[in-house]
Protein backbone atom coordinates (compact mmCIF):
# COMPACT_ATOMS: atom_id res chain seq x y z
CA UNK A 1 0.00 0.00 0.00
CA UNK A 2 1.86 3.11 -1.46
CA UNK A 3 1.16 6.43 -2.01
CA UNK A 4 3.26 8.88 -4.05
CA UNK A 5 2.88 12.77 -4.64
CA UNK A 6 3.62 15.10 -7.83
CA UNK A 7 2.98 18.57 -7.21
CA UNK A 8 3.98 22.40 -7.64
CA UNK A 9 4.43 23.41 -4.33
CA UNK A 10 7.56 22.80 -3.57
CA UNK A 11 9.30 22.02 -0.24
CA UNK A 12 9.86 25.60 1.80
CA UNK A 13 5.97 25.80 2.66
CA UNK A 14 4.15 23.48 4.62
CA UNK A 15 1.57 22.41 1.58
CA UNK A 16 3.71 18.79 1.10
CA UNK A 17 3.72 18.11 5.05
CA UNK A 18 -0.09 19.17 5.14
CA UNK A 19 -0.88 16.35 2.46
CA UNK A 20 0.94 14.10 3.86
CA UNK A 21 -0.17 14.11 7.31
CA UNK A 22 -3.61 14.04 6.12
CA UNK A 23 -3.06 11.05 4.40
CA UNK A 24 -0.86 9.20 7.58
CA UNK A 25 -4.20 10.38 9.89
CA UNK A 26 -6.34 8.23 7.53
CA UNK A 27 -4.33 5.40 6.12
CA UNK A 28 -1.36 5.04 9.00
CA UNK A 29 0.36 2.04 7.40
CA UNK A 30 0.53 3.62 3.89
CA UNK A 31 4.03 4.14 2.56
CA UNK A 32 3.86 7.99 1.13
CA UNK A 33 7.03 8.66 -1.21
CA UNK A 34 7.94 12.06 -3.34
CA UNK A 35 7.86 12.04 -6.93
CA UNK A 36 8.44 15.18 -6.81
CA UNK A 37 7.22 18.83 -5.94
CA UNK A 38 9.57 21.04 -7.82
CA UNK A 39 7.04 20.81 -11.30
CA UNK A 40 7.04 24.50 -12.17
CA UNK A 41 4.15 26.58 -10.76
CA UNK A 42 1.09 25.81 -12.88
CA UNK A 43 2.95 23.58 -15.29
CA UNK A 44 0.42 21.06 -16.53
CA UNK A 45 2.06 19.30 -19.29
CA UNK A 46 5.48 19.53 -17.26
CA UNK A 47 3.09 17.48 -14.83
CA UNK A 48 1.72 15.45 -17.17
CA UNK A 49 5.17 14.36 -18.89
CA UNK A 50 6.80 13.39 -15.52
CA UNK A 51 3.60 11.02 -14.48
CA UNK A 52 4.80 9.33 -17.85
CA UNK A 53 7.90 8.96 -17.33
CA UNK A 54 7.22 7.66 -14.10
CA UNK A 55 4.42 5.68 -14.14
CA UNK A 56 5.54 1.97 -15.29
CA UNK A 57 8.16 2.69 -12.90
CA UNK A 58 5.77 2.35 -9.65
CA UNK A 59 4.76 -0.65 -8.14
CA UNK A 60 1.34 -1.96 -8.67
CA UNK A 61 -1.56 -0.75 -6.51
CA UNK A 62 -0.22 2.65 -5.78
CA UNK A 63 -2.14 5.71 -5.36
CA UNK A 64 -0.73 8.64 -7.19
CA UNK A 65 -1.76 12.21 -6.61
CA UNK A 66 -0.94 14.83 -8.68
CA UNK A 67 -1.46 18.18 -8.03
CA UNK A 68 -0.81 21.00 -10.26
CA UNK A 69 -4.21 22.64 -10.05
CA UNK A 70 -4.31 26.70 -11.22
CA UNK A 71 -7.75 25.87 -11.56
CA UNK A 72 -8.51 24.89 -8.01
CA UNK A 73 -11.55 26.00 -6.52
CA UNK A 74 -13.27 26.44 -9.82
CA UNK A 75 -15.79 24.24 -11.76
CA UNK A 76 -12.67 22.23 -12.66
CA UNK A 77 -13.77 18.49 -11.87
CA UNK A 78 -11.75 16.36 -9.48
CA UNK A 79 -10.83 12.61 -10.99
CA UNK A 80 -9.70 9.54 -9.53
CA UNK A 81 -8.28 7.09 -12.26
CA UNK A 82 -7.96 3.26 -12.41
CA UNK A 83 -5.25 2.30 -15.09
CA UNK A 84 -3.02 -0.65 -15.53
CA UNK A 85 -3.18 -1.76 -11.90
CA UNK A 86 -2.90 1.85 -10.24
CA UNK A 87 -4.89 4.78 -9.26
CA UNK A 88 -4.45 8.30 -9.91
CA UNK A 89 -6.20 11.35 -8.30
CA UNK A 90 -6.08 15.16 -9.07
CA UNK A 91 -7.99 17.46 -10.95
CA UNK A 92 -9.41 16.88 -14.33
CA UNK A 93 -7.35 19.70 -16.17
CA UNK A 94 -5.10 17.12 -18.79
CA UNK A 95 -2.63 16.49 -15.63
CA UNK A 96 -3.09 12.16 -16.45
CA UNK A 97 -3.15 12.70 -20.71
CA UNK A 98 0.00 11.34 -21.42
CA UNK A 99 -0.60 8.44 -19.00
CA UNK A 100 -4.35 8.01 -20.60
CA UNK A 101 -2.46 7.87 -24.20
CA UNK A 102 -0.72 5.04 -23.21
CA UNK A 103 -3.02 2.44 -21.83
CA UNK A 104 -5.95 0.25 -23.70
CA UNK A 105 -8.42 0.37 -21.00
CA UNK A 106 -8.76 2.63 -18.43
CA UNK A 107 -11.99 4.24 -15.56
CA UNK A 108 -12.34 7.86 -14.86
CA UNK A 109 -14.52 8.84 -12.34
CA UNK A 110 -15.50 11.88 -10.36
CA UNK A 111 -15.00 12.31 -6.97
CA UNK A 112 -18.26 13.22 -5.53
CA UNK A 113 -17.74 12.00 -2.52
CA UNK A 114 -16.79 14.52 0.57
CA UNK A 115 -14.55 12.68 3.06
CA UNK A 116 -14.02 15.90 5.19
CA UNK A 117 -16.86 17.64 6.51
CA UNK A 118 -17.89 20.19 3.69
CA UNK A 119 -17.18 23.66 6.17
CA UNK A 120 -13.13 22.14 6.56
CA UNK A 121 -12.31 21.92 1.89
CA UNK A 122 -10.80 25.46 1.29
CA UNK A 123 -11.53 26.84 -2.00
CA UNK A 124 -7.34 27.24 -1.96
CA UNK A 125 -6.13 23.96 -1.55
CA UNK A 126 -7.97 20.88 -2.33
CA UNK A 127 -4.77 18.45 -2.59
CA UNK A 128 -5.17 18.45 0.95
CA UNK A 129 -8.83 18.65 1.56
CA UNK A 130 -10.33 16.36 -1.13
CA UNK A 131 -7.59 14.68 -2.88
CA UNK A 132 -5.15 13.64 -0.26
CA UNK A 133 -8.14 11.82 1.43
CA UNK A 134 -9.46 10.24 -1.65
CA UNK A 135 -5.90 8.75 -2.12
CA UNK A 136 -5.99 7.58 1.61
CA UNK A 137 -8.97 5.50 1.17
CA UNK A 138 -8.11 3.87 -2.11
CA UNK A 139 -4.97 2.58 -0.59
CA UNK A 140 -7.12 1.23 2.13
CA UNK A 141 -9.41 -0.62 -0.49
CA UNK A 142 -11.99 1.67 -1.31
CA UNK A 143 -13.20 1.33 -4.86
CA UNK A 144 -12.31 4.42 -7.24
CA UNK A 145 -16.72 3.48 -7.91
CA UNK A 146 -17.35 4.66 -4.63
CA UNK A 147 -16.14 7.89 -5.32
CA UNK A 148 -18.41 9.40 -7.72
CA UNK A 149 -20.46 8.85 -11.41
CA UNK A 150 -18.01 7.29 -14.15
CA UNK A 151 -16.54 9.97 -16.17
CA UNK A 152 -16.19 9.68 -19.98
CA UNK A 153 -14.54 12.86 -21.50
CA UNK A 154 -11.57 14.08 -19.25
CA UNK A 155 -9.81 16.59 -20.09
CA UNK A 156 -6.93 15.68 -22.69
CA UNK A 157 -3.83 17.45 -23.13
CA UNK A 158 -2.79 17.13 -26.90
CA UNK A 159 -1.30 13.48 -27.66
CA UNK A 160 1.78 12.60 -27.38
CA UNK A 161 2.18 10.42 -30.40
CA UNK A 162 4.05 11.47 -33.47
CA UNK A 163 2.33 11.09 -37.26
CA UNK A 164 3.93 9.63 -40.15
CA UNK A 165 4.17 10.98 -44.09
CA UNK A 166 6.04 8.45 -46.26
CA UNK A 167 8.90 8.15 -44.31
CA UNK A 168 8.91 11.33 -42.57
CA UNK A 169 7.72 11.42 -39.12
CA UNK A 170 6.32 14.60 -37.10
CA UNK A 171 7.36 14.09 -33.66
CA UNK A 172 7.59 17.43 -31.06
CA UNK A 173 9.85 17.73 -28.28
CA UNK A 174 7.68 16.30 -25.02
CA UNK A 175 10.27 17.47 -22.29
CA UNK A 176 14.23 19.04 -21.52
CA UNK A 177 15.46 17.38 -18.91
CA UNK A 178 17.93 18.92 -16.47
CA UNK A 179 20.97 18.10 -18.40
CA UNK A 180 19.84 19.42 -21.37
CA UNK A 181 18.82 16.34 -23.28
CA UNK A 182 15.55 16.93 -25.64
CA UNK A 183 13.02 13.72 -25.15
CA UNK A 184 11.02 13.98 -27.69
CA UNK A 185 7.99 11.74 -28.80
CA UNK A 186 8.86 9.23 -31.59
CA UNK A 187 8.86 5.73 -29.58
CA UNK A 188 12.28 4.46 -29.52
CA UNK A 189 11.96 1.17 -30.96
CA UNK A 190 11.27 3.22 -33.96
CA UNK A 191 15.42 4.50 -33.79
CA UNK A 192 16.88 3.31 -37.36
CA UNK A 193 20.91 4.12 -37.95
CA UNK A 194 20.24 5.70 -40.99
CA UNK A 195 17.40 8.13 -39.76
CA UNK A 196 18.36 11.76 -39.31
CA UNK A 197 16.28 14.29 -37.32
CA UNK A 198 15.60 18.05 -38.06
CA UNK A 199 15.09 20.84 -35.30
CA UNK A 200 15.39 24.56 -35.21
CA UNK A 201 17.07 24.46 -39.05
CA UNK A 202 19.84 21.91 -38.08
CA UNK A 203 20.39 18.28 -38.72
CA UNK A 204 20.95 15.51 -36.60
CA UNK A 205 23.17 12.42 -38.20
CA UNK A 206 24.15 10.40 -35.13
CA UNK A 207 22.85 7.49 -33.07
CA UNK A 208 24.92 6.07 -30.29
CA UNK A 209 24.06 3.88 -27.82
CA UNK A 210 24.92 5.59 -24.68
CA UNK A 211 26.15 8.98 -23.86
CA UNK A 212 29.64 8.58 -23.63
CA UNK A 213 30.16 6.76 -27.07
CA UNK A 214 29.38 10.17 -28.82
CA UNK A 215 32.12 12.67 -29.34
CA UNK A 216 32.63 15.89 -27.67
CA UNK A 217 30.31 18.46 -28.83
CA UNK A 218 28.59 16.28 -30.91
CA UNK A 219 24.61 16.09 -30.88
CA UNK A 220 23.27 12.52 -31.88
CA UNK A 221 19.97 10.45 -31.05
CA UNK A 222 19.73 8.10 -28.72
CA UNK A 223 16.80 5.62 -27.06
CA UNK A 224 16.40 7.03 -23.57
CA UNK A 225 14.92 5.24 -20.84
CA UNK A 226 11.20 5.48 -20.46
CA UNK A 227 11.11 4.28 -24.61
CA UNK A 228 11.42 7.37 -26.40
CA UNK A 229 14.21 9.37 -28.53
CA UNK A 230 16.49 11.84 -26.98
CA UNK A 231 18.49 14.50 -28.57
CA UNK A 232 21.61 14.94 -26.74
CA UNK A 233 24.83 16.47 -26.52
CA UNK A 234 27.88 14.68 -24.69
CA UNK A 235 28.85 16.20 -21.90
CA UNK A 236 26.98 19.80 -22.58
CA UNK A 237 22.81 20.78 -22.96
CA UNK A 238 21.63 19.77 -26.37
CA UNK A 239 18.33 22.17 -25.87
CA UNK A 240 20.60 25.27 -24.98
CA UNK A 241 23.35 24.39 -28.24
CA UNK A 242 19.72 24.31 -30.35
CA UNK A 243 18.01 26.76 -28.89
CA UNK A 244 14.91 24.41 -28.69
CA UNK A 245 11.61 24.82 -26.16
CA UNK A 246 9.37 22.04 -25.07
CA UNK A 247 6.60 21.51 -27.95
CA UNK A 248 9.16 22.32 -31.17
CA UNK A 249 8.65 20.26 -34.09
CA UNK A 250 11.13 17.91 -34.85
CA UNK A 251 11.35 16.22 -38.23
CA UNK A 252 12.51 12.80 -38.52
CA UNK A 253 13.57 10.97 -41.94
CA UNK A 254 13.66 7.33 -43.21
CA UNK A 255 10.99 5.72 -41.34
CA UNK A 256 12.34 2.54 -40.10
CA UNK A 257 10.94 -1.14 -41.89
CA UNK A 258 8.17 -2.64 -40.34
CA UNK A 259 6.38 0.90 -38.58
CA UNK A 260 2.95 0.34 -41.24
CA UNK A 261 1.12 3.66 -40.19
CA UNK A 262 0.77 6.00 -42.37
CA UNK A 263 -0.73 9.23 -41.56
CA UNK A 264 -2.53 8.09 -38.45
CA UNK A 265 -1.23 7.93 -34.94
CA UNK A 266 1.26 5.64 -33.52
CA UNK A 267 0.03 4.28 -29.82
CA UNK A 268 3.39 4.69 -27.49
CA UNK A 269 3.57 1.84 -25.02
């Protein structure tokens, strides 16, 4: 029984401790772990990307909450989601697309359900008054039904999967990571040695297998670790030398043999 916690609040107020002892004063026994709470103020996709990245990566049956909410208090809709043997809670503002892209079968539902008494939710902060309790009564075995009405149209973030033309791909940059490297969103089982990639007006040749094997200075392609193509630079930021922000286009050639789509979407698992 695990709980973890994405937010934007960061650690120098008391917001994190305020969740969290809300959620030991209802499930005790729960293990509550940091993803992390340095996402950028307001930053839903930033939010949405690192639930991603992370997701696979937690063990089955844990609760994740995710709050990055600049619409809290509003008529913003909070969710709890059941997908691929976990739960996710937070407000329906696109926060869980990228996780929603990447699963076959998946339940939404609202949270309807008030586990504090109605005069104690502040209009302010609802991570700890409606979805820090929600999260402590999944892990104790409360069904996501039991929150609230099924919920068919969350809100969606734009996908994250690239589209094919021939044997060019459209893929956008999904995230820079704090080193610099440029994850973009062309799956990386799709990586051919012969493809090239196009951003900001200049051409990528290269594709090494690990960071070090590239020369110095030199940008090249490689498959990073949660499945998708980076664009990196040994030993220096590949986004800075580029001059690249999250959501560029990035043009990749020579489609590898066997990837059959043509224009439509490519699912990445």
């Amino acid at each position: 029984m695990a709980i973890a916690l994405l937010t934007d609040f960061g650690t120098r107020d008391h917001f994190a401790a305020s969740m969290k002892g809300v959620i030991t004063g209802i499930a005790p026994e729960a293990a509550v772990f940091d993803i992390t709470h340095e996402i950028p103020p307001g930053d839903i996709h930033a939010a949405a990307f690192t639930l991603f990245a992370c997701f696979r990566d937690v063990p089955a049956g844990t609760v994740i909450v995710g709050v990055v909410d600049p619409g809290v208090g509003s008529e913003r809709r909070p969710v709890a989601v059941a997908a691929d043997d976990r739960f996710l809670i937070g407000p329906d503002n696109g926060i869980f697309s990228f996780i929603l892209d990447s699963q076959e079968n998946f339940q939404v539902h609202l949270i309807e359900r008030e586990f504090r008494p109605a005069a104690e939710i502040s209009t302010t902060f609802h991570g700890r008054d409606i979805f820090a309790p929600a999260a402590a009564h999944i892990a104790l075995g409360r069904p996501i039904e039991e929150l609230g009405r099924p919920l068919s149209d969350p809100v969606r973030l734009p996908c994250i999967y690239p589209e094919t033309e021939g044997e060019t791909i459209i893929g956008r940059v999904l995230h820079i990571d704090r080193f610099g490297n440029i994850i973009t969103n062309l799956p990386a089982e799709w990586l051919d040695s012969g493809m090239t990639a196009e951003l900001n007006g200049r051409q990528i040749k290269n594709v090494r297998r690990f960071y070090s094997g590239a020369e110095g200075g030199e940008l090249f392609m490689i498959a990073g670790s949660i499945g998708l193509v980076e664009i990196s630079l040994n030993g220096a930021s590949a986004a800075a030398d580029l001059g690249v922000s999250v959501g560029d286009a990035v043009v990749f050639r020579k489609r590898p043999a066997g990837i059959t789509c043509n224009t439509q979407r490519a699912r990445i698992k």
